[in-house]
C-alpha atoms as a PDB file:
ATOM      1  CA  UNK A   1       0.000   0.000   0.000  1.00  0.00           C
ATOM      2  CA  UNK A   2       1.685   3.038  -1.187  1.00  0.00           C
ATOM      3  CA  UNK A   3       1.701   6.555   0.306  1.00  0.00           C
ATOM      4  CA  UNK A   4      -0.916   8.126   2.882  1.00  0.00           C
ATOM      5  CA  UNK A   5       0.475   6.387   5.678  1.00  0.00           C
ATOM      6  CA  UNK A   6       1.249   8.197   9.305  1.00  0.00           C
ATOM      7  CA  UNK A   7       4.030  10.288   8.937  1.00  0.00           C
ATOM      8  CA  UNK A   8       7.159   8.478  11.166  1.00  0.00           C
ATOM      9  CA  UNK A   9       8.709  11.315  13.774  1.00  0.00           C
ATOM     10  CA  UNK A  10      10.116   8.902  16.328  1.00  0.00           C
ATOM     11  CA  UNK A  11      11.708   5.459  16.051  1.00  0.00           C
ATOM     12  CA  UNK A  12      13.050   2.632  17.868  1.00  0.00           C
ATOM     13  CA  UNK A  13      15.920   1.252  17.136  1.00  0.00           C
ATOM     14  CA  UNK A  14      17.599  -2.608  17.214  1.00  0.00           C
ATOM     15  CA  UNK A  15      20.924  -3.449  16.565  1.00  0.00           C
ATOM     16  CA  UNK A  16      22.114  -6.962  15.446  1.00  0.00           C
ATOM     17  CA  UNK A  17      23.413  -8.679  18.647  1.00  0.00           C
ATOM     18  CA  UNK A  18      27.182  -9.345  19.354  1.00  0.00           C
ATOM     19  CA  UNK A  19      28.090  -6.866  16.991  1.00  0.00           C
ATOM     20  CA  UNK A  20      29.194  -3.419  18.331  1.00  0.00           C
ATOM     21  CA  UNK A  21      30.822  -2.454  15.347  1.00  0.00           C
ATOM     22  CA  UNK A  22      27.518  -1.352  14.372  1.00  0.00           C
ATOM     23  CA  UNK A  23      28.000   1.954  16.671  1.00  0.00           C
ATOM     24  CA  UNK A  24      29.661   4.395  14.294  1.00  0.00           C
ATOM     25  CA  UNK A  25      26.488   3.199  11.422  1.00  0.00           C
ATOM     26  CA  UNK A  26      23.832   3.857  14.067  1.00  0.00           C
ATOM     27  CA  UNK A  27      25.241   7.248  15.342  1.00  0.00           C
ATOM     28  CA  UNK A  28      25.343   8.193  11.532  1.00  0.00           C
ATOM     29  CA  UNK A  29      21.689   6.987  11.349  1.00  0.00           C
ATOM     30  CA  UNK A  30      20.909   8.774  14.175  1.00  0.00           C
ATOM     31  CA  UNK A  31      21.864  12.190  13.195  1.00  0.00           C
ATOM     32  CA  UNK A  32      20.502  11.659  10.026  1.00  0.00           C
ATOM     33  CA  UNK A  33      17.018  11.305  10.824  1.00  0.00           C
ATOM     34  CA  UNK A  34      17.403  13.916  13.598  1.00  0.00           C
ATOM     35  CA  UNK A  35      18.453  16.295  10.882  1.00  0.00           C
ATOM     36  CA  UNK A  36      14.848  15.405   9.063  1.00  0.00           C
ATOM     37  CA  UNK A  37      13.008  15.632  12.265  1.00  0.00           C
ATOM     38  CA  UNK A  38      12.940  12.164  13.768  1.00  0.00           C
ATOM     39  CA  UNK A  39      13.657  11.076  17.032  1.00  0.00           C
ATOM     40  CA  UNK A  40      15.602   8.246  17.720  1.00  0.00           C
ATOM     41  CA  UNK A  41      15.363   5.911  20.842  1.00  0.00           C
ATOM     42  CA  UNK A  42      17.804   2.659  20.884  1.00  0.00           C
ATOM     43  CA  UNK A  43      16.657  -0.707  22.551  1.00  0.00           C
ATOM     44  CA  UNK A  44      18.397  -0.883  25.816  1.00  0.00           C
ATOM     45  CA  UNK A  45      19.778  -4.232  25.098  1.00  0.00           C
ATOM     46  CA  UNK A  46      21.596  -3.038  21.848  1.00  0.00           C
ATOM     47  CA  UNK A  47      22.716   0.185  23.942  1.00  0.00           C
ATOM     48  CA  UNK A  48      24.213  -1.722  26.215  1.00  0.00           C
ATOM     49  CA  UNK A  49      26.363  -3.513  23.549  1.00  0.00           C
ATOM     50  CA  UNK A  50      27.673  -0.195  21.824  1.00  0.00           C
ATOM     51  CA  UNK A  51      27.974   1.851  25.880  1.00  0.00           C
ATOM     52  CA  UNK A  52      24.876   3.688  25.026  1.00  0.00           C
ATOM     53  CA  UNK A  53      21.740   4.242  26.894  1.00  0.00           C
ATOM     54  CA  UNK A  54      18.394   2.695  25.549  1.00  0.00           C
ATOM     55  CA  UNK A  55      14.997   2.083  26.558  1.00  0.00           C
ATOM     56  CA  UNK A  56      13.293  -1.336  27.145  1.00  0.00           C
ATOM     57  CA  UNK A  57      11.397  -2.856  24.322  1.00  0.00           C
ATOM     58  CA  UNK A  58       8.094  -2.279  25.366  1.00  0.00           C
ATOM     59  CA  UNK A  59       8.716   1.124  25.750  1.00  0.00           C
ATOM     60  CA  UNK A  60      10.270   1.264  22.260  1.00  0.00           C
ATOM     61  CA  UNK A  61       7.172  -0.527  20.896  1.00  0.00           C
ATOM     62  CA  UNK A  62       4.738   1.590  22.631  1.00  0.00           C
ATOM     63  CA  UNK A  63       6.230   5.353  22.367  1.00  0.00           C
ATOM     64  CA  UNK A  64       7.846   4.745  18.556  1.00  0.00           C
ATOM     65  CA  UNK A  65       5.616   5.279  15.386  1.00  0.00           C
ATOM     66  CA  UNK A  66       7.961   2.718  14.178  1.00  0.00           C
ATOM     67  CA  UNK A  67      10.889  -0.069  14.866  1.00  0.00           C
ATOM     68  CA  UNK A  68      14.203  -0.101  12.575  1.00  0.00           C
ATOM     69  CA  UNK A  69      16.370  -2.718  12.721  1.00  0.00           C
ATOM     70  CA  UNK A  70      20.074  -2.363  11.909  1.00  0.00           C
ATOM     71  CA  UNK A  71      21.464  -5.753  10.842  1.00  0.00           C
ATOM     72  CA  UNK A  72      20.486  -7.974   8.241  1.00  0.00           C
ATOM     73  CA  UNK A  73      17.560 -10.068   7.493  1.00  0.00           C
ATOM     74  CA  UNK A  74      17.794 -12.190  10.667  1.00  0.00           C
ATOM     75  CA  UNK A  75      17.489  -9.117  12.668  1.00  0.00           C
ATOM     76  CA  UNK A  76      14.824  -7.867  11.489  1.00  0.00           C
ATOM     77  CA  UNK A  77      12.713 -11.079  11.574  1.00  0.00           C
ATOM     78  CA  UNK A  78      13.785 -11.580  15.575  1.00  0.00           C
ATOM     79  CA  UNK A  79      12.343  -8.000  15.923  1.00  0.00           C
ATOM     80  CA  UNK A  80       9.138  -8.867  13.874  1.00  0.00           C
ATOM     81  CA  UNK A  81       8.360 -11.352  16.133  1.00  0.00           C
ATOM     82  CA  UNK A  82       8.974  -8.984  19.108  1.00  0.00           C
ATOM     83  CA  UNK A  83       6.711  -6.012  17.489  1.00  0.00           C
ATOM     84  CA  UNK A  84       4.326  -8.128  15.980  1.00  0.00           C
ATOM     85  CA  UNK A  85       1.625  -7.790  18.931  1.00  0.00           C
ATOM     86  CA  UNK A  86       1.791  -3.723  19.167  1.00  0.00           C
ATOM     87  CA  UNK A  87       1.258  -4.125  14.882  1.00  0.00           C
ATOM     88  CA  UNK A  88       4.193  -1.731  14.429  1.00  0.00           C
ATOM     89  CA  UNK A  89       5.388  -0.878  10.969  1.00  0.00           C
ATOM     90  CA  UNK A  90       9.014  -2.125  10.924  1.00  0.00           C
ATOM     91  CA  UNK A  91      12.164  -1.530   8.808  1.00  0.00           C
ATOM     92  CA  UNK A  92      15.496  -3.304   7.713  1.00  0.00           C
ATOM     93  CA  UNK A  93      18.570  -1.322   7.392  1.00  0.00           C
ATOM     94  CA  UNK A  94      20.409  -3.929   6.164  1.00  0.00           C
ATOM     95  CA  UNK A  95      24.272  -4.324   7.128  1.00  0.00           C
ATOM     96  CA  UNK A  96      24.147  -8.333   6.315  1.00  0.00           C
ATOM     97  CA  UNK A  97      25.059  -9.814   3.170  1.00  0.00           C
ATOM     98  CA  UNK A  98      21.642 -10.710   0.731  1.00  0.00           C
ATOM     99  CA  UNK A  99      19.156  -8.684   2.732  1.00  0.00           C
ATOM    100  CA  UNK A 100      16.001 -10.113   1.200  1.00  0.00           C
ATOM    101  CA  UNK A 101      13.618  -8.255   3.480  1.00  0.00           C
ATOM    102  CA  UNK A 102      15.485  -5.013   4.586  1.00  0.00           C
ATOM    103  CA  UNK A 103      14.233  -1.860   3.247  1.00  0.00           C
ATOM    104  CA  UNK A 104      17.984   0.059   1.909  1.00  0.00           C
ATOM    105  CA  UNK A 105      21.761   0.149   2.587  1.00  0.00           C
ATOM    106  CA  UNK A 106      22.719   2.577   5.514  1.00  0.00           C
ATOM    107  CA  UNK A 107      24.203   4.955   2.669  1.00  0.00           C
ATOM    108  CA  UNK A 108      21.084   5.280   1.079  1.00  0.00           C
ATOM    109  CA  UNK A 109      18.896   6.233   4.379  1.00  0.00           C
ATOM    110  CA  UNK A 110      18.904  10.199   3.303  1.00  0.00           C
ATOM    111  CA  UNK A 111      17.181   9.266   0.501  1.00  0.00           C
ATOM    112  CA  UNK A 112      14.511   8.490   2.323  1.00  0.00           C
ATOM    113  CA  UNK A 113      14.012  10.243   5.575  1.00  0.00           C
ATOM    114  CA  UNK A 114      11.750  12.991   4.066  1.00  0.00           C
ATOM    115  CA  UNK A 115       9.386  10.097   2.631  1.00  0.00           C
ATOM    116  CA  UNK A 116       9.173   8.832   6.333  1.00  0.00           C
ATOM    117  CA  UNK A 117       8.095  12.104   7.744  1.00  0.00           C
ATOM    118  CA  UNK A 118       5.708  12.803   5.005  1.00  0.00           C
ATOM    119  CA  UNK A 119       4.489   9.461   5.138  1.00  0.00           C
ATOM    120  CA  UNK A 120       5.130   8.956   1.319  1.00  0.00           C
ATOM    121  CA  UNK A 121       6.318   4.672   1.711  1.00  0.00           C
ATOM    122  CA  UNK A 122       4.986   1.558   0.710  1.00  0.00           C
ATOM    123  CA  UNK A 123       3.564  -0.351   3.717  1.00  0.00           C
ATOM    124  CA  UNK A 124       3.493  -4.363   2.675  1.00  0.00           C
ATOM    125  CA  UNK A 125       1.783  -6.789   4.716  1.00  0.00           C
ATOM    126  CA  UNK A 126       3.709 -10.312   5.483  1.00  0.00           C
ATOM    127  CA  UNK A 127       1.724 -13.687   6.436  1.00  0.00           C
ATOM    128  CA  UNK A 128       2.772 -14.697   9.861  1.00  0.00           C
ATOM    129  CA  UNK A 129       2.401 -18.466  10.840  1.00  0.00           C
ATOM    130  CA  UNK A 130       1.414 -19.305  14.518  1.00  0.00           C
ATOM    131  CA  UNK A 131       1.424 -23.075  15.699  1.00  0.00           C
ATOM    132  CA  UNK A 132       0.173 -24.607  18.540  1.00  0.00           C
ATOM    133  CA  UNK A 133       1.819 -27.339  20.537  1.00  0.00           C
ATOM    134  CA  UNK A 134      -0.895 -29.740  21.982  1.00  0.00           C
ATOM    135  CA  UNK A 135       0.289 -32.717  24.198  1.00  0.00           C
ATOM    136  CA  UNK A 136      -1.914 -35.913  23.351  1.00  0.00           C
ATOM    137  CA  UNK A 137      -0.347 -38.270  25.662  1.00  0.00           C
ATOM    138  CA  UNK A 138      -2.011 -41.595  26.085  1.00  0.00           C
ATOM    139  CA  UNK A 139      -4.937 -39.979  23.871  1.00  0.00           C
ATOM    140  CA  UNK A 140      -5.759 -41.760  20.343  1.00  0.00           C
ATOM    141  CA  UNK A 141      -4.577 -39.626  17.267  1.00  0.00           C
ATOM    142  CA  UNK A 142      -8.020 -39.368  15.627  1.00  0.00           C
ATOM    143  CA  UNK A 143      -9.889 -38.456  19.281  1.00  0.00           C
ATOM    144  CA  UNK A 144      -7.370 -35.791  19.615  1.00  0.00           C
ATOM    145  CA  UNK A 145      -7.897 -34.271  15.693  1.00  0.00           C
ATOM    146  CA  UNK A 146     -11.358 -34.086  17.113  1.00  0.00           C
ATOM    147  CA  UNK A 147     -10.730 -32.390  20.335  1.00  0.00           C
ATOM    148  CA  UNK A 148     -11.490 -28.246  19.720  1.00  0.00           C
ATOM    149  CA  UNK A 149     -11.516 -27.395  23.290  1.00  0.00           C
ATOM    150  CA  UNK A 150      -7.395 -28.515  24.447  1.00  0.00           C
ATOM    151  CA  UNK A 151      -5.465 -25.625  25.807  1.00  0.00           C
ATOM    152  CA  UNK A 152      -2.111 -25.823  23.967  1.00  0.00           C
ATOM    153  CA  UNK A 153       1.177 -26.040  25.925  1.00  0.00           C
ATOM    154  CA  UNK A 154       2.933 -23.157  23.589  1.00  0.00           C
ATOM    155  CA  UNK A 155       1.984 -21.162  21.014  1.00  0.00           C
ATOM    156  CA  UNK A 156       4.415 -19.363  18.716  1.00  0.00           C
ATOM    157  CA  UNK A 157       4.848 -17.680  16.084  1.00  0.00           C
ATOM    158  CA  UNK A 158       7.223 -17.250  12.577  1.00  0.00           C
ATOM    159  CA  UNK A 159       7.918 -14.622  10.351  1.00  0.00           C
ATOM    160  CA  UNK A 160       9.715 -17.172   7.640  1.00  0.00           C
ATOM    161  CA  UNK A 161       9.186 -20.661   8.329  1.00  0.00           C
ATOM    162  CA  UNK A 162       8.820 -23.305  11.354  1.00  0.00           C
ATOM    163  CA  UNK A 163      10.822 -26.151  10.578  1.00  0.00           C
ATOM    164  CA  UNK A 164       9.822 -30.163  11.742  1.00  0.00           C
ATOM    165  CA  UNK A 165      13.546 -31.782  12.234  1.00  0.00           C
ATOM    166  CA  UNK A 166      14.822 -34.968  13.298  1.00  0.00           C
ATOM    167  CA  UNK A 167      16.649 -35.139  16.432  1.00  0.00           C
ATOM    168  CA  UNK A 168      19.098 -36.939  16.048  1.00  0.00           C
ATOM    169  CA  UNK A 169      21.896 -37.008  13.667  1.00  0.00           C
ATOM    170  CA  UNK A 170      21.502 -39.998  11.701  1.00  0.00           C
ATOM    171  CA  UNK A 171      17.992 -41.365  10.444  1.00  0.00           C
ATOM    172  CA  UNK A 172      15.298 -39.609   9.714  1.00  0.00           C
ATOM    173  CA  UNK A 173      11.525 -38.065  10.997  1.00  0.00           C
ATOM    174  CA  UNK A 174       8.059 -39.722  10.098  1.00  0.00           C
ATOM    175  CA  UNK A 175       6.131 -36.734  10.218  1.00  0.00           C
ATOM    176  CA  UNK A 176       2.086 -37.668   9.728  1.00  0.00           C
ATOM    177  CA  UNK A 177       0.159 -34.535   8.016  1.00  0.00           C
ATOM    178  CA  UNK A 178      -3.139 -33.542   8.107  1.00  0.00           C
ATOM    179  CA  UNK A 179      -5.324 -30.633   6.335  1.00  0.00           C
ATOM    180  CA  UNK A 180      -8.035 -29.217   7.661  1.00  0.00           C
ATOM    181  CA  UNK A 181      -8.213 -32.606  10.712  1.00  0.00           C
ATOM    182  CA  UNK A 182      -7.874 -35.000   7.370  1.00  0.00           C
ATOM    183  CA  UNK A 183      -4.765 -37.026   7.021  1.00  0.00           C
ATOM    184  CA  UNK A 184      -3.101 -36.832   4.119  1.00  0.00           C
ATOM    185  CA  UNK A 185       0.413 -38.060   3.856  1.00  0.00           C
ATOM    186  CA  UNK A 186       3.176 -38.918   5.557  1.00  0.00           C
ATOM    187  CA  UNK A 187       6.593 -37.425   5.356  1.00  0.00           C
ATOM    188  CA  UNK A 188       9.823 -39.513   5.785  1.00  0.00           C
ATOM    189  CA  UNK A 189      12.551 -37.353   5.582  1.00  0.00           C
ATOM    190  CA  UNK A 190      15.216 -35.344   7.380  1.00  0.00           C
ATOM    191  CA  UNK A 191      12.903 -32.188   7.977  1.00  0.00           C
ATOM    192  CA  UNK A 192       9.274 -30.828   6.828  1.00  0.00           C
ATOM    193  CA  UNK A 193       9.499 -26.466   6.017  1.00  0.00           C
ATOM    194  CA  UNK A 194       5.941 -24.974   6.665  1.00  0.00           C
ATOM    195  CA  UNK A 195       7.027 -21.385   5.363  1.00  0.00           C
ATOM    196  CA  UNK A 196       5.363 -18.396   4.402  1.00  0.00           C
ATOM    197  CA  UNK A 197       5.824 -16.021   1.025  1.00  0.00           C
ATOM    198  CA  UNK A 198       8.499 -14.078   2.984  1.00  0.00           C
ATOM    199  CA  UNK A 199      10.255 -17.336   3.736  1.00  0.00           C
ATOM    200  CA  UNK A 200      10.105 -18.639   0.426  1.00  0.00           C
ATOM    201  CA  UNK A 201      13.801 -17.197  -0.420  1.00  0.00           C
ATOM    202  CA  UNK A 202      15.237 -18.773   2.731  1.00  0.00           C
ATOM    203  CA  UNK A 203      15.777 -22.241   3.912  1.00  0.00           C
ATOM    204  CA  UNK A 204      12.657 -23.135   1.574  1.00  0.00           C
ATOM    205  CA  UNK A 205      14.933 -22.301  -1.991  1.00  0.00           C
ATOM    206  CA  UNK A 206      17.901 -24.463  -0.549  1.00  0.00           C
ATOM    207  CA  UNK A 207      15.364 -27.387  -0.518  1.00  0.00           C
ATOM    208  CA  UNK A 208      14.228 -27.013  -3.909  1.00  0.00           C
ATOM    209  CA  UNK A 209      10.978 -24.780  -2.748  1.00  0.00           C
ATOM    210  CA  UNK A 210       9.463 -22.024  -5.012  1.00  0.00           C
ATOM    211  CA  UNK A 211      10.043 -18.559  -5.094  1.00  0.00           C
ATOM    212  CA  UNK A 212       6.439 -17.153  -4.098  1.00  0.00           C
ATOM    213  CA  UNK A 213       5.748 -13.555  -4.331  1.00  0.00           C
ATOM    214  CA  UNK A 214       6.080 -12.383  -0.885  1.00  0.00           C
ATOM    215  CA  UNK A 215       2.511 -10.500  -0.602  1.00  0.00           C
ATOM    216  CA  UNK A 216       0.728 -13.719  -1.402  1.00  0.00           C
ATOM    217  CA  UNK A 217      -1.163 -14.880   1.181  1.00  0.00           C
ATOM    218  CA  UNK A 218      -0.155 -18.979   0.623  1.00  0.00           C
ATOM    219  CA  UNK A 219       1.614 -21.631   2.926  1.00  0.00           C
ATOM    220  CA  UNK A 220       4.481 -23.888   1.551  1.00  0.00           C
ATOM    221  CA  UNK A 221       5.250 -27.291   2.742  1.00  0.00           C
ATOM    222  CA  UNK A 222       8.724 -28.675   1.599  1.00  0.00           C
ATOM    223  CA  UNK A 223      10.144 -31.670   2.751  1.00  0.00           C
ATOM    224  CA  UNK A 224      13.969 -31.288   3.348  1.00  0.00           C
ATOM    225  CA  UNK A 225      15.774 -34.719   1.919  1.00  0.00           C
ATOM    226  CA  UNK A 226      12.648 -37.150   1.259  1.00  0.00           C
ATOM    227  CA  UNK A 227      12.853 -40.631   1.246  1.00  0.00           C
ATOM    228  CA  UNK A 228      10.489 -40.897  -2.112  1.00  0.00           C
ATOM    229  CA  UNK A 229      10.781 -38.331  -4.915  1.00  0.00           C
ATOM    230  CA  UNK A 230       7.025 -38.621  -4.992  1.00  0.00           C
ATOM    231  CA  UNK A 231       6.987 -36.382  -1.827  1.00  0.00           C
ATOM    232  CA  UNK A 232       7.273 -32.692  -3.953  1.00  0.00           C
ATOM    233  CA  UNK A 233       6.454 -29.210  -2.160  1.00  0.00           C
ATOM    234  CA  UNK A 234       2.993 -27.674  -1.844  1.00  0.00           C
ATOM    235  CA  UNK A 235       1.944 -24.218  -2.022  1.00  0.00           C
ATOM    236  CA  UNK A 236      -1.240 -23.649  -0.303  1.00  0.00           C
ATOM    237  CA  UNK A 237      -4.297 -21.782   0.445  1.00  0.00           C
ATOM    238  CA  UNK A 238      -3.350 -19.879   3.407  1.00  0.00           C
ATOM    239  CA  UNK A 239      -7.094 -20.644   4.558  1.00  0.00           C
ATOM    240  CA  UNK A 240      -5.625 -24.522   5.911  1.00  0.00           C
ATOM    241  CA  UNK A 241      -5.157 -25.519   9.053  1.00  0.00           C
ATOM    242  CA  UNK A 242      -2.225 -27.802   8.986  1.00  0.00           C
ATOM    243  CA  UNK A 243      -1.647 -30.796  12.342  1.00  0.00           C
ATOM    244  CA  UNK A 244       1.580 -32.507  12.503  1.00  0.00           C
ATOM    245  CA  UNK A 245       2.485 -35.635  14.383  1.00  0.00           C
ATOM    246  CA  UNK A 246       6.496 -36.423  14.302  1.00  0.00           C
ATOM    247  CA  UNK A 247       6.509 -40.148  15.324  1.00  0.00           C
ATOM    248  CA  UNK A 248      10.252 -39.985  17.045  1.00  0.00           C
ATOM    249  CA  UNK A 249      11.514 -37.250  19.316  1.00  0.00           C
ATOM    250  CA  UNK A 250      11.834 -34.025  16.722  1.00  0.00           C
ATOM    251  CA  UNK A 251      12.402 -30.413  17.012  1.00  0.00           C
ATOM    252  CA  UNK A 252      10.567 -27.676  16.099  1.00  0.00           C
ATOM    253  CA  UNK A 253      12.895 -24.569  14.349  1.00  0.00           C
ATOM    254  CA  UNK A 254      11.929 -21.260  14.399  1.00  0.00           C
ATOM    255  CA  UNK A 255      12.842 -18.720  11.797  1.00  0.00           C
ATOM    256  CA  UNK A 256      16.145 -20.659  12.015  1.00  0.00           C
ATOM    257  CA  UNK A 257      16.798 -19.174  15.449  1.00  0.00           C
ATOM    258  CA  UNK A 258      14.768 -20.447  18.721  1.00  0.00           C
ATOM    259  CA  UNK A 259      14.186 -24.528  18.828  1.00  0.00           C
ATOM    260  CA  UNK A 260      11.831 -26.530  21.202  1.00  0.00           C
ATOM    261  CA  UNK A 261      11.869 -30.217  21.136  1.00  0.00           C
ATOM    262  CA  UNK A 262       8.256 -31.954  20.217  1.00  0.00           C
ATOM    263  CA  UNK A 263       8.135 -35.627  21.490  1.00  0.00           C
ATOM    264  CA  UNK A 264       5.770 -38.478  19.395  1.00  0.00           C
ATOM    265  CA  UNK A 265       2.732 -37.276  22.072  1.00  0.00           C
ATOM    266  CA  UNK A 266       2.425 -34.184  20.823  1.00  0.00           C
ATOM    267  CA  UNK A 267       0.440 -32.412  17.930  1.00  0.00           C
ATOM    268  CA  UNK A 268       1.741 -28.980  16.133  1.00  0.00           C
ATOM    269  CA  UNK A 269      -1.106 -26.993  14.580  1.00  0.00           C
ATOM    270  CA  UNK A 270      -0.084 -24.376  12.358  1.00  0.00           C
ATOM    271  CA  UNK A 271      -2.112 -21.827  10.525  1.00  0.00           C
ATOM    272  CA  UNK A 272      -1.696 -18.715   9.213  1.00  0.00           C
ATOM    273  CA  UNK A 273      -2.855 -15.347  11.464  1.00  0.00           C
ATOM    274  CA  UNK A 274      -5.160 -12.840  10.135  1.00  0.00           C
ATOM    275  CA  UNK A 275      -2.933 -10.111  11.191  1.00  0.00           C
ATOM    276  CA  UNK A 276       0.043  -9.286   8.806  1.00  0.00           C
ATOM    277  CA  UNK A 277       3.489  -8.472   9.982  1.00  0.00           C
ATOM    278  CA  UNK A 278       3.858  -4.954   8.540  1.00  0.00           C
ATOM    279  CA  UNK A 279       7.104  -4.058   6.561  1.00  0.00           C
ATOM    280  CA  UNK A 280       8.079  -0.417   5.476  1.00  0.00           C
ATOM    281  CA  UNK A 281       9.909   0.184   2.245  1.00  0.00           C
ATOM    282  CA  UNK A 282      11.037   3.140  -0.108  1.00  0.00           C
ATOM    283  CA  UNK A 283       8.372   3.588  -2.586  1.00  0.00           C
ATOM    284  CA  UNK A 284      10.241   2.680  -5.257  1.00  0.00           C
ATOM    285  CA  UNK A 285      11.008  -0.980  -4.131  1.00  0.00           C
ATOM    286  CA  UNK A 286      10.489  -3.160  -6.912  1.00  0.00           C
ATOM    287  CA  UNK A 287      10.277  -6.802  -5.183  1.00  0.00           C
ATOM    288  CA  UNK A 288      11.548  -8.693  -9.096  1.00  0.00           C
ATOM    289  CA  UNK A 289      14.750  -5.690  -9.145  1.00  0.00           C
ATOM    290  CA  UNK A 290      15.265  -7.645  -5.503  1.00  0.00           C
ATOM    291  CA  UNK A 291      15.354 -10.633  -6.886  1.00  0.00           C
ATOM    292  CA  UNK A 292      17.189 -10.191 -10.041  1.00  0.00           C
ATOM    293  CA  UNK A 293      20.077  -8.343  -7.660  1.00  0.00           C
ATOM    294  CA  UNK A 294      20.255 -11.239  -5.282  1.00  0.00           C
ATOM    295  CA  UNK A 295      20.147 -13.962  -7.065  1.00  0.00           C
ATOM    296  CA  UNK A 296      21.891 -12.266 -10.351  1.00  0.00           C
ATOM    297  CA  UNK A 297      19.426 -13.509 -12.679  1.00  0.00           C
ATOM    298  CA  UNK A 298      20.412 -12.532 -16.215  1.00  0.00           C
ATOM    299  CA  UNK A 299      24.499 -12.527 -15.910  1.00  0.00           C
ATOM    300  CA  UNK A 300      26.222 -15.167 -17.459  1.00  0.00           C
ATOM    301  CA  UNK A 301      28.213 -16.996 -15.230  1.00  0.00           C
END
C-alpha cells in the first residue's frame, strides 16, 4: 500500500546482537534522521552492547511510530516477532550480506528520511504463521484431531518458516500430516518447512521450494531430503489448518533461530494469522529488481 500512511517522527531502534561495530552506522543513522526531524530511541539491550543508553522494548514498541532494525535479514525477523503484537510498521537497514527483506543500505537512508516524515512509503503486509503445541499423551490420534476445546502447551509464532527436524543425527523423521483434521500423507525425511511467502527465499529455496511472491497470502510445505521423490512441495491456500504428528523425538525450528523439542505425544497446529506483519519500504522498491540483484538472474556466469 503506497503513500498516505502516518508520517514516522520517532523510532526505535535494534541493533544486530554481538556486533558493536555497528555503533559508528547507528550514530550516523541517528543524526541523520534527527536532521529530518525524527527522534531516535535505541533498545536498551543493543545500547548496552555499543555503551549507550536505551529504553526497554516495550517502551520502544509503545512510544515509537515505528521499529528499525540495523542488521540484516535475521534481525529484522527476531524483531518482527517482538513487534508483531503492538502491529508496528518495521524496517530493515540492512548491514548483512543478501538482505532479502530489509528496506535500503545505511548509505542510502537520506534518501529516504523525508518520505518517512511525510508518510510517502509503501507499507506491505507479510503472512505470519502461529502453531500450537498440543500434548496428546495416552490420547488416540483421531480423538485428539477431534478435540477443539485442548489448551495448547505453547503457542508461537514465525515470520519465515517453522521447521519439523529430526533429532538426532543420523535417520530420519516420520512426520504424519493432516489438512483441515484429514490425514493426508506422511513425510519420511530429514525435515518438513511450513514457510510463508516471505520465507520462500530462505531455507525453503535451498530445498528445492518455489520462489512465491512475498505479498501472497499462501503456505508452503517442503520436505527437506525425502525418502520418495514422490513427496514434492505444496503451495497452499493460506485458509488450511495444517496438524503434525512427528513419530520420534523431533524439534521444532523457528525462523532458524529459537528450537523446542516436540516428542511423538504431541500435535503442532499451524495456521496462518489474520494479522500481517507490517514491513516499510522506499516507494520505489520493486520486489523482481530484488530478486534479479540477489540472485543475479540474467548474468552469465
Amino acid at each position: 500500500m503506497k503513500s498516505h500512511n502516518a508520517p514516522i517522527t520517532k523510532v526505535g531502534v535494534i541493533l544486530r546482537p554481538s556486533s558493536p561495530e555497528l555503533k559508528t552506522t547507528f550514530l550516523q543513522i541517528k543524526e541523520e534522521l534527527n536532521n529530518a526531524g525524527i527522534e531516535v530511541i535505541l533498545e536498551s539491550i543493543s545500547g548496552g552492547m555499543i555503551e549507550l543508553l536505551g529504553r526497554d522494548f516495550h517502551q520502544l514498541a509503545t512510544q515509537c511510530d515505528a521499529l528499525f532494525s540495523l542488521g540484516g535479514d535475521g534481525t529484522l525477523i527476531s524483531m518482527l516477532r517482538r513487534a508483531f503484537e503492538y502491529e508496528l510498521p518495521c524496517m530493515g537497514i540492512n548491514t548483512g550480506r543478501l538482505g532479502f527483506l530489509t528496506a535500503l543500505m545505511p548509505q542510502n537512508l537520506h534518501t529516504f528520511t523525508s518520505h518517512l516524515k511525510s508518510g510517502d512509503y509503501t507499507l506491505q503486509k507479510h503472512l505470519v504463521l502461529q502453531a500450537r503445541i498440543y500434548s496428546t499423551l495416552n490420547t488416540a490420534y483421531e480423538n485428539n484431531l477431534d478435540n477443539k476445546n485442548q489448551t495448547p502447551t505453547q503457542t508461537l509464532i514465525a515470520i519465515n518458516e517453522f521447521l519439523i527436524s529430526k533429532h538426532e543425527l543420523s535417520g530420519m523423521v516420520h512426520i504424519d500430516a493432516s489438512i483441515d483434521r484429514k490425514y493426508f500423507n506422511t513425510y519420511r525425511c530429514d525435515g518438513l518447512i511450513i514457510g510463508t511467502p516471505a520465507g520462500s527465499t530462505a531455507y525453503n529455496i535451498s530445498a528445492g521450494g518455489s520462489v512465491i511472491y512475498p505479498y501472497c497470502r499462501n503456505i508452503l510445505l517442503t520436505p527437506i531430503a525425502p525418502h520418495s521423490l514422490t513427496q514434492r512441495p505444496l503451495v497452499l491456500s493460506d485458509e488450511f489448518m495444517l496438524e503434525f504428528y512427528a513419530k520420534e523425538r523431533a524439534k521444532l525450528i523457528i525462523d532458524g533461530q529459537e528450537m523446542i523439542d516436540i516428542m511423538p505425544s504431541d500435535r503442532v497446529q499451524i495456521q496462518a494469522l489474520p494479522q500481517s506483519a507490517m514491513l516499510m519500504y522506499p516507494p520505489t522498491r520493486d520486489y523482481f529488481s530484488v530478486l534479479k540483484e540477489k540472485f543475479k538472474w540474467g548474468e552469465e556466469h
